[in-house]
Protein backbone atom coordinates (compact mmCIF):
# COMPACT_ATOMS: atom_id res chain seq x y z
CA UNK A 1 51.15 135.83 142.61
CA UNK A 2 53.40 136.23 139.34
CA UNK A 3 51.56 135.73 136.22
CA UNK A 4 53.56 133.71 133.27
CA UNK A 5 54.44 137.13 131.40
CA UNK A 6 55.53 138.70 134.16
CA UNK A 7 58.42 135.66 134.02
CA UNK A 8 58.72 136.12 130.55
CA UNK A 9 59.27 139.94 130.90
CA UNK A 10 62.10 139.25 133.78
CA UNK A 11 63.91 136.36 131.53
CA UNK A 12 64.16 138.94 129.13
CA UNK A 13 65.99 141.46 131.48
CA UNK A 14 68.06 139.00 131.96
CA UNK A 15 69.46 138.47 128.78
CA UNK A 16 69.74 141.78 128.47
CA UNK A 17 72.02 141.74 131.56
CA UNK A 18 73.71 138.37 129.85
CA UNK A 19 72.40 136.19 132.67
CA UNK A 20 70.98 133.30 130.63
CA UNK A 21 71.21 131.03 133.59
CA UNK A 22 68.74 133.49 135.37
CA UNK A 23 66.85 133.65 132.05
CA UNK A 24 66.85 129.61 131.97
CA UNK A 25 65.42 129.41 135.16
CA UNK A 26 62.92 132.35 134.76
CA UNK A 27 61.21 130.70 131.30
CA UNK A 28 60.99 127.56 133.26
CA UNK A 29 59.05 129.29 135.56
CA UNK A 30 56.86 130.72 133.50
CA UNK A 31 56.20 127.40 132.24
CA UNK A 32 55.45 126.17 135.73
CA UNK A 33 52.35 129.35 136.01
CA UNK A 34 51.60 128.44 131.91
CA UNK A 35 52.47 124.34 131.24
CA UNK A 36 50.77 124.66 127.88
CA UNK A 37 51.96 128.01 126.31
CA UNK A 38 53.99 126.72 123.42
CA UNK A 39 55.93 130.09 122.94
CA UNK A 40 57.47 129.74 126.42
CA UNK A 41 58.63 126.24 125.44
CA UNK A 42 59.95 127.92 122.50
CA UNK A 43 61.96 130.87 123.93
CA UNK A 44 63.19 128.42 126.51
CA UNK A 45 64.58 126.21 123.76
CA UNK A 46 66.12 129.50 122.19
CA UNK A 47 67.85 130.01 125.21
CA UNK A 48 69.04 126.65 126.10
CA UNK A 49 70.26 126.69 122.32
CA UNK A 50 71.98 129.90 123.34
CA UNK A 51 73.62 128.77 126.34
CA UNK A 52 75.39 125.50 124.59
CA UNK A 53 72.74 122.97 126.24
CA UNK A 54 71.62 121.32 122.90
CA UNK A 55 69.54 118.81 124.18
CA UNK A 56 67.82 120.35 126.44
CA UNK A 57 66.77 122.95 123.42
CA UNK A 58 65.35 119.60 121.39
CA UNK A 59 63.45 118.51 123.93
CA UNK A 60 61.67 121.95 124.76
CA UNK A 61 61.85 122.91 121.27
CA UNK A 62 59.88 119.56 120.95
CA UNK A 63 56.69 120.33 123.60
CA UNK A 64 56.18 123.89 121.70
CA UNK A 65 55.76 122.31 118.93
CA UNK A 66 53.67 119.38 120.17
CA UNK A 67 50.90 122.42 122.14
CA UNK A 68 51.19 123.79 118.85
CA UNK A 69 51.90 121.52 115.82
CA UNK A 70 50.43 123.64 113.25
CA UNK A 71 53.01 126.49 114.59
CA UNK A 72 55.51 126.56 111.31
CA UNK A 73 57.78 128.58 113.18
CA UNK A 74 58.14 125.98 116.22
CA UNK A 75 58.95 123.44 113.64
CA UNK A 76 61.59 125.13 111.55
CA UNK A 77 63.44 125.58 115.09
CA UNK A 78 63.01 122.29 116.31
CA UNK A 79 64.73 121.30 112.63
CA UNK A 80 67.58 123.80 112.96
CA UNK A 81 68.46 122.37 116.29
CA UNK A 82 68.37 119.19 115.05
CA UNK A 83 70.22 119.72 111.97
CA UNK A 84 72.57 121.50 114.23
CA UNK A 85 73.44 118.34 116.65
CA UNK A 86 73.28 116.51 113.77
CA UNK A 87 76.41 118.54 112.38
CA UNK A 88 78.53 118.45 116.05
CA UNK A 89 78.01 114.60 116.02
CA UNK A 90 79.18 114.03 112.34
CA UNK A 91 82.11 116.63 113.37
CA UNK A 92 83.08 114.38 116.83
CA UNK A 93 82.85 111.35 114.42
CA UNK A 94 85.23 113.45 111.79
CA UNK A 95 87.79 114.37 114.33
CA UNK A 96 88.08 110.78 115.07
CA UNK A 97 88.35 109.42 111.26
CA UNK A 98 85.35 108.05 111.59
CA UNK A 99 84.05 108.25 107.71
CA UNK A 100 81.57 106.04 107.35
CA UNK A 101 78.01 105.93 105.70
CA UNK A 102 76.65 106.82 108.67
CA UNK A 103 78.45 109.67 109.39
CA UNK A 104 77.84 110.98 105.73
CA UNK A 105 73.78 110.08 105.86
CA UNK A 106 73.85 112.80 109.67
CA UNK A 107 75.18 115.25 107.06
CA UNK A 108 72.72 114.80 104.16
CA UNK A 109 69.56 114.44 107.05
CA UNK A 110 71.29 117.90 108.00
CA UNK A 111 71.07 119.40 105.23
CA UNK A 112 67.72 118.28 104.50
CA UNK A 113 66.16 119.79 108.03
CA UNK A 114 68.05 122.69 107.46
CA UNK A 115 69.09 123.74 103.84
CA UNK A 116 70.79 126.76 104.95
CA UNK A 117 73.29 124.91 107.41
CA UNK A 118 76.62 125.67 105.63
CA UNK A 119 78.12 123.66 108.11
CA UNK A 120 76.84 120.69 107.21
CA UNK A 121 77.55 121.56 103.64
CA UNK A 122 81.02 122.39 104.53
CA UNK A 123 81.52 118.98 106.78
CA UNK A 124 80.11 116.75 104.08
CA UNK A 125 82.65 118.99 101.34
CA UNK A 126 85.05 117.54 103.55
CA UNK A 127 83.63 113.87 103.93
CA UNK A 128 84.05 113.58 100.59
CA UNK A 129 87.29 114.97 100.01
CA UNK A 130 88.62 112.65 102.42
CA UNK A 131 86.68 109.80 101.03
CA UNK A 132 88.05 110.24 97.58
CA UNK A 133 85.08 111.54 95.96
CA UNK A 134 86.35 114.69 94.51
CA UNK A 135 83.43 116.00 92.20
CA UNK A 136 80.57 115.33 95.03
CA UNK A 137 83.56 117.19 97.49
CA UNK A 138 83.26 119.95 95.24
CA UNK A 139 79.71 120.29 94.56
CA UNK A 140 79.54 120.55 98.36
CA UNK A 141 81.50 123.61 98.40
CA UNK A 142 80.23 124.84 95.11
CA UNK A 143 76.55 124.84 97.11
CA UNK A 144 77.86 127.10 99.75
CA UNK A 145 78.25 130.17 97.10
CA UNK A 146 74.98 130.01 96.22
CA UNK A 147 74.37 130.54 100.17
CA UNK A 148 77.37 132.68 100.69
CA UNK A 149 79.23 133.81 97.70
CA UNK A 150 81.79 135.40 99.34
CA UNK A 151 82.47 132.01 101.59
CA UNK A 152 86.19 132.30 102.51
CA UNK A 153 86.32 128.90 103.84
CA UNK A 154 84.67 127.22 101.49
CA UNK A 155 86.54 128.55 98.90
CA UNK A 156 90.06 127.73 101.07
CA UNK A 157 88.70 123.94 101.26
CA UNK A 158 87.84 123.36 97.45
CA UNK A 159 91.31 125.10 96.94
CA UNK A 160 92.95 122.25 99.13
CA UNK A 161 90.95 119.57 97.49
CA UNK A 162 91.63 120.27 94.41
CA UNK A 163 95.35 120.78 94.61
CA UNK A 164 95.34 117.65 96.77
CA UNK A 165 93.66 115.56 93.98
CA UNK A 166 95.87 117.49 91.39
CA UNK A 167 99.09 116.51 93.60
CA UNK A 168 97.81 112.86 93.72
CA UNK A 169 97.86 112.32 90.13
């Protein structure tokens, strides 16, 4: 009879191999020998995270940290996933000139569960350039160099911004 670990140790050889559809299904069974070890729940969620299936990393990211609320680590992940679909909704809703308050308050909650998501930083630069609010556009980008200094893109979009504005007057 496999133990837990010993599913943990092959999901691991997996990824190693860059099989994380083996590794998926390895962590889940682990979880099957071990339903209340938060960390498998956890690495699980990394992996699901890993391999593109977003939702499925909230929702495991969500039972480790349920079998373990006082876990900080569990938490911060379960925020950086969150912040993280929070950023690929606002950017479907971009691509589609959708610019509305709601769209705008995804990108502030996702900065707020994740304070180092540049992304969302750089997305709500954006919103705001495009929503003719130049100096919160560039306080936006302006936040990213204290994150990234160096932040080619960020620099690249306050450029545009700015000479867009300038153009406009």
């Amino acid at each position: 009879m496999s133990t837990g670990r010993s599913y943990i140790d092959a999901a691991y050889d997996a990824i190693f191999q860059n099989d994380f559809h083996k590794a998926i299904e390895l962590f889940k069974q682990a979880i099957r020998c071990e339903p209340n070890n938060a960390s498998y729940y956890y690495r699980l969620s990394i992996t699901y995270d890993r391999s593109g299936f977003m939702k499925k990393a909230i929702e495991t990211a969500k039972k480790a940290s349920e079998l373990e609320p006082e876990n900080q680590n569990y938490r911060y992940h379960l925020q950086i996933l969150q912040s993280k679909n929070l950023v690929l909704v606002a950017v479907d809703l971009m691509r589609r000139n959708i610019f509305t308050k709601e769209t705008k308050g995804m990108l502030l909650q996702a900065k707020k569960l994740d304070p180092l998501n540049i992304d969302a930083y750089l997305l709500l630069g954006i919103f705001y350039g495009e929503t003719n609010a130049l100096e919160l556009s560039l306080k936006e980008f302006n936040s990213i160099f204290f994150i990234q200094p160096y932040h080619l893109q960020a620099k690249q979009l306050k450029d545009y911004y700015l000479n867009l504005y300038q153009e406009g007057d």
